[in-house]
Protein backbone atom coordinates (compact mmCIF):
# COMPACT_ATOMS: atom_id res chain seq x y z
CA UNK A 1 23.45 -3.85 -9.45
CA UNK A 2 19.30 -3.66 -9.90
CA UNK A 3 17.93 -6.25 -11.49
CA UNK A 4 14.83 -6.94 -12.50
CA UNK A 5 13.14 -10.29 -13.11
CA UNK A 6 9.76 -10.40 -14.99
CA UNK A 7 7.81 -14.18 -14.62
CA UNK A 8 4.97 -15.00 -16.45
CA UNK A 9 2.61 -18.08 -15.45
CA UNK A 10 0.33 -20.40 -18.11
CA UNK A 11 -2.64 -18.06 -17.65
CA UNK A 12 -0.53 -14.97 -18.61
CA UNK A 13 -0.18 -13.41 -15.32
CA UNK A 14 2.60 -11.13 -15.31
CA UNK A 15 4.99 -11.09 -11.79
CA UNK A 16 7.87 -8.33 -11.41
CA UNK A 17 10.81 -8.65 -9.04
CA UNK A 18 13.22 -5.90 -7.95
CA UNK A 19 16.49 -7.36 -6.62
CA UNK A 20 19.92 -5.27 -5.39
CA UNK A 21 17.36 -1.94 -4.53
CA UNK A 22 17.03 -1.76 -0.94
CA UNK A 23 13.83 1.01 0.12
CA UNK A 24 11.60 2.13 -1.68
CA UNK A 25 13.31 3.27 -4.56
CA UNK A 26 12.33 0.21 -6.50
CA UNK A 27 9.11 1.71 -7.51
CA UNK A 28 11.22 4.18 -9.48
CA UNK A 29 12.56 1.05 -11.17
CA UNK A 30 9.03 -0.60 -11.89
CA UNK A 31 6.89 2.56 -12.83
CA UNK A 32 7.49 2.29 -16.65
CA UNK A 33 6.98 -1.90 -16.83
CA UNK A 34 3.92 -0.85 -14.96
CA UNK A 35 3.18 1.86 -17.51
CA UNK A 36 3.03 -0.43 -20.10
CA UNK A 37 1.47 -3.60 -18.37
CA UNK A 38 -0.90 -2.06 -16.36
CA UNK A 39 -0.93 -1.09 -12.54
CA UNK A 40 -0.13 -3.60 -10.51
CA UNK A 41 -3.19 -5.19 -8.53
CA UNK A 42 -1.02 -6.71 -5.51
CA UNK A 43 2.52 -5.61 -4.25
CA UNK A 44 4.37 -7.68 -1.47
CA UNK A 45 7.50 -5.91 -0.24
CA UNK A 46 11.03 -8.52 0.36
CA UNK A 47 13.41 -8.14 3.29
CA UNK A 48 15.68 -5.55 0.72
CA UNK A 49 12.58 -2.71 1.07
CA UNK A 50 13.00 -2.47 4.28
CA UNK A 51 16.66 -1.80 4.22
CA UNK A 52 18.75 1.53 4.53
CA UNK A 53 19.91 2.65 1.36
CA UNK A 54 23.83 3.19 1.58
CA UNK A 55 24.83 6.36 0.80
CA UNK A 56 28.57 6.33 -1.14
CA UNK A 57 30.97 6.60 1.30
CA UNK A 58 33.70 9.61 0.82
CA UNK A 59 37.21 8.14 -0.42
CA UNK A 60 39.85 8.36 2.26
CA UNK A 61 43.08 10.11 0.45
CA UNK A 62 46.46 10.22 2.75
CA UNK A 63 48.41 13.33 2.29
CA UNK A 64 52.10 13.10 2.15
């Protein structure tokens, strides 16, 4: 499940954290916060971005 956790320090600096989206496809997830805060003006990318996303596996069904 994506989750996103927004931290904000004493000087009002805003930090956004994508967890459970492995690739890239957390951008997708960030591009409206960033619409309304601003762009971002540093991204670091977490051991998850560099994963495979999992495509859905097909469900086995026996036939009788």
């Amino acid at each position: 499940m994506p989750r996103l956790v927004f931290t904000v320090d004493s000087a009002g600096k805003v930090t956004l954290t994508v967890e459970g989206v492995p690739g890239p496809a957390c951008h997708t997830l960030t591009r409206e916060a960033e619409e309304l805060l601003g762009p971002a003006t540093h991204r670091e990318r977490t051991r998850e971005y560099y994963q495979q996303a999992r495509a859905p596996q097909p469900r086995q069904t026996q036939s009788s």
